[in-house]
Protein backbone atom coordinates (compact mmCIF):
# COMPACT_ATOMS: atom_id res chain seq x y z
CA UNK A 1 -9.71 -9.25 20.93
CA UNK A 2 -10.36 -5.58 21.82
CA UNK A 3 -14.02 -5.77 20.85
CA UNK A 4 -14.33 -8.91 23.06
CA UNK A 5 -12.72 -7.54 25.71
CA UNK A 6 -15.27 -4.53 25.70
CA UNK A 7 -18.04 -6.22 25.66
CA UNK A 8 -17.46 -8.49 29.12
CA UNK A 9 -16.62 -4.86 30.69
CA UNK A 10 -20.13 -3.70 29.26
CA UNK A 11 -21.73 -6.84 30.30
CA UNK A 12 -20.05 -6.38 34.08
CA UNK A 13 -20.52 -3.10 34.29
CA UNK A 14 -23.97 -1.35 36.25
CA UNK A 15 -26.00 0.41 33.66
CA UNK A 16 -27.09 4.26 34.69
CA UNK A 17 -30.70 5.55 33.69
CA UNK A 18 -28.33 8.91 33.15
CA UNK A 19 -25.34 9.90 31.30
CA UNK A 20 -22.11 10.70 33.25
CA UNK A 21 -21.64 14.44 32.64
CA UNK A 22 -19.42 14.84 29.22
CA UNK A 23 -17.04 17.65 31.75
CA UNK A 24 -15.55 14.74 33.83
CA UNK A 25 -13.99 13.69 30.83
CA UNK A 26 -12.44 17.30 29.82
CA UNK A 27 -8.84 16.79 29.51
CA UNK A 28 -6.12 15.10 28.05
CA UNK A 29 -5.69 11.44 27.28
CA UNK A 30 -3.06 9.02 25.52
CA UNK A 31 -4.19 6.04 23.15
CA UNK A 32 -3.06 2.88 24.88
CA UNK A 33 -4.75 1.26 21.53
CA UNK A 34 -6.86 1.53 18.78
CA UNK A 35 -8.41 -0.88 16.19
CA UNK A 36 -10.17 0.63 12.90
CA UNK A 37 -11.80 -2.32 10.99
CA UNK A 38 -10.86 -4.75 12.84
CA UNK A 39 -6.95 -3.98 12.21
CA UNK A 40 -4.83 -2.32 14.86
CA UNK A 41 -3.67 0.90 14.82
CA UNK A 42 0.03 0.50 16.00
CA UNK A 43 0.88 4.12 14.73
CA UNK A 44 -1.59 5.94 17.25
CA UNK A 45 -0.95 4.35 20.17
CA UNK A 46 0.84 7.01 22.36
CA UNK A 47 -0.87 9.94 20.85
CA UNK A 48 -3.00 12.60 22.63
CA UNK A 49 -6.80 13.00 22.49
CA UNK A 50 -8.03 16.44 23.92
CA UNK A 51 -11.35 15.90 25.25
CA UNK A 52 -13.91 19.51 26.14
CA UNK A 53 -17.41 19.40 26.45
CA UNK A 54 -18.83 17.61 23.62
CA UNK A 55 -15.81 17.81 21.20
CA UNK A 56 -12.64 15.40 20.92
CA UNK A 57 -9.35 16.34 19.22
CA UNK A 58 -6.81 13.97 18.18
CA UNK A 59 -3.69 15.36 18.06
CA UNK A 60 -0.94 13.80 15.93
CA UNK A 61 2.64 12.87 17.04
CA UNK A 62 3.71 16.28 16.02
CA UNK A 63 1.12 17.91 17.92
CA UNK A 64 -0.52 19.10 15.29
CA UNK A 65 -4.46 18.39 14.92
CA UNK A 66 -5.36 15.14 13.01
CA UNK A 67 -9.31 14.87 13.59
CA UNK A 68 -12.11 16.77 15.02
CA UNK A 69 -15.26 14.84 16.48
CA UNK A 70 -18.19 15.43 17.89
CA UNK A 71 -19.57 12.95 21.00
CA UNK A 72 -22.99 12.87 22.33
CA UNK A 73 -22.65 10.13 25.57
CA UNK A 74 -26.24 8.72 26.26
CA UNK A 75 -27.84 6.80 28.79
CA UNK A 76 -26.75 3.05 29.60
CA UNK A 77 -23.24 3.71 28.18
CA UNK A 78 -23.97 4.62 24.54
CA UNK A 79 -22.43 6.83 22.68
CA UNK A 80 -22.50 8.81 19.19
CA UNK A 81 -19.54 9.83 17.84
CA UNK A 82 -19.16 12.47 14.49
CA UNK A 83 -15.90 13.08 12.38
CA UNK A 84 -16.29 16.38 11.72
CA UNK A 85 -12.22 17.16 10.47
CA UNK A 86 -13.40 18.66 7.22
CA UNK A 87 -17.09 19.23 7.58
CA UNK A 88 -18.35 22.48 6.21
CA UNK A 89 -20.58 24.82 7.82
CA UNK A 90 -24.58 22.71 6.95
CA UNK A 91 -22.85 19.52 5.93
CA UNK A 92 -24.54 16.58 8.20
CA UNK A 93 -21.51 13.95 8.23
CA UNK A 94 -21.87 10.35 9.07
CA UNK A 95 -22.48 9.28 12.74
CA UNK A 96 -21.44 6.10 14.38
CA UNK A 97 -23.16 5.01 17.31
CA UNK A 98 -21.75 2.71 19.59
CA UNK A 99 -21.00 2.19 23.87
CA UNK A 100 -18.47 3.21 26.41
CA UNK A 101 -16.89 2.66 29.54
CA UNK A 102 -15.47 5.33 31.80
CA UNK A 103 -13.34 5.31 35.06
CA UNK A 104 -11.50 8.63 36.34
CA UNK A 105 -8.69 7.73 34.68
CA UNK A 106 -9.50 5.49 31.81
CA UNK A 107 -11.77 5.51 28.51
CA UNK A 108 -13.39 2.77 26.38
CA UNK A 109 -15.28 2.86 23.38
CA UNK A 110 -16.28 1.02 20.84
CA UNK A 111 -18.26 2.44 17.84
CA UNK A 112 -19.91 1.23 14.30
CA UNK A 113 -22.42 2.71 11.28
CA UNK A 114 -25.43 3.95 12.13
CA UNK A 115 -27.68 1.12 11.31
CA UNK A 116 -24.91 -1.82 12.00
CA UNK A 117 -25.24 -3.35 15.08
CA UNK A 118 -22.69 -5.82 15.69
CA UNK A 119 -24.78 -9.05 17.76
CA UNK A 120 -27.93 -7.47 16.83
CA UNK A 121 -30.42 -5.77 19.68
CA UNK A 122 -29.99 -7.26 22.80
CA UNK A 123 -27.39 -9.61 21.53
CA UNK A 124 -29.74 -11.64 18.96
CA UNK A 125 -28.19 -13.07 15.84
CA UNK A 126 -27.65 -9.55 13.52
CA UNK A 127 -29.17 -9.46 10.12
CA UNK A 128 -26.28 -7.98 8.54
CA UNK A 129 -23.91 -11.32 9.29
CA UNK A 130 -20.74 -8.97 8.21
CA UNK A 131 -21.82 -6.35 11.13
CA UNK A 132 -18.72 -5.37 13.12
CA UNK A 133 -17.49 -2.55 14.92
CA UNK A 134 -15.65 0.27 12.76
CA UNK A 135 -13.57 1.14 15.84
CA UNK A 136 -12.06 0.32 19.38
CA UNK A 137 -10.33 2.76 21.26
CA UNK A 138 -8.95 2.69 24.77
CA UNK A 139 -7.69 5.71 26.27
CA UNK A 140 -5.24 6.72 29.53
CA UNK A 141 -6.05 9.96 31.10
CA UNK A 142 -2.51 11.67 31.27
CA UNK A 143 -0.88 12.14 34.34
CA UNK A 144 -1.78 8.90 35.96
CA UNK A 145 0.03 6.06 36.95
């Protein structure tokens, strides 16, 4: 529902030849949801996400740091996100590539492997039938209504 939701906000929304700058989304934000595989997530929602520059914390219930990523925002609202929680210093982790929506106060995105492209390009018929996004998050900058 999430991932369908998503996509008629991509569809509405104007597509920009640049990026928004990653430092008007430096602060803190609260997971209204989050699906991984499809599945929801009912245990994150309420958590923090620390966004600065190009790096996003997730911060567990406790406070305490659950993941690390890295996020490279591209033009037309794509994005590229990397766990890297445990990398070590040479290691090249796993990227997921996927789009995003962002409003002062709010935070959408939706990512999959590298190489899976849920609807194929331009929304043709994928190849890979079983092609979905990993995950759909939504996020609430704190300290708005």
């Amino acid at each position: 529902m999430y991932a369908l939701l998503l996509s008629a906000a991509v569809a509405a929304a104007p597509l920009e030849d640049k990026p928004k700058p990653a430092e008007s989304l430096d602060g803190n934000w609260t997971i209204l949801a989050i699906e991984k595989d499809g599945q929801p997530m009912a245990d994150a929602k309420e958590m923090t996400v620390t966004i600065k520059g190009d790096t996003i914390t997730c911060n567990g219930k406790d406070g305490k740091k659950s993941m690390t990523m890295r996020v490279e925002f591209g033009q037309k609202g794509t994005v590229k996100v990397t766990d890297t929680t445990n990398a070590a210093p040479g290691d090249k982790p796993e990227a997921k590539e996927g789009v995003y929506i962002h409003t002062h106060d709010f935070l959408s995105v939706c990512v999959h492997k590298a190489g899976d492209r849920p609807g194929g390009a331009a929304g043709a018929a994928s190849d890979k039938p079983d092609a979905k996004y990993s995950c759909v998050i939504f996020l609430k900058r704190e300290g708005t209504k």
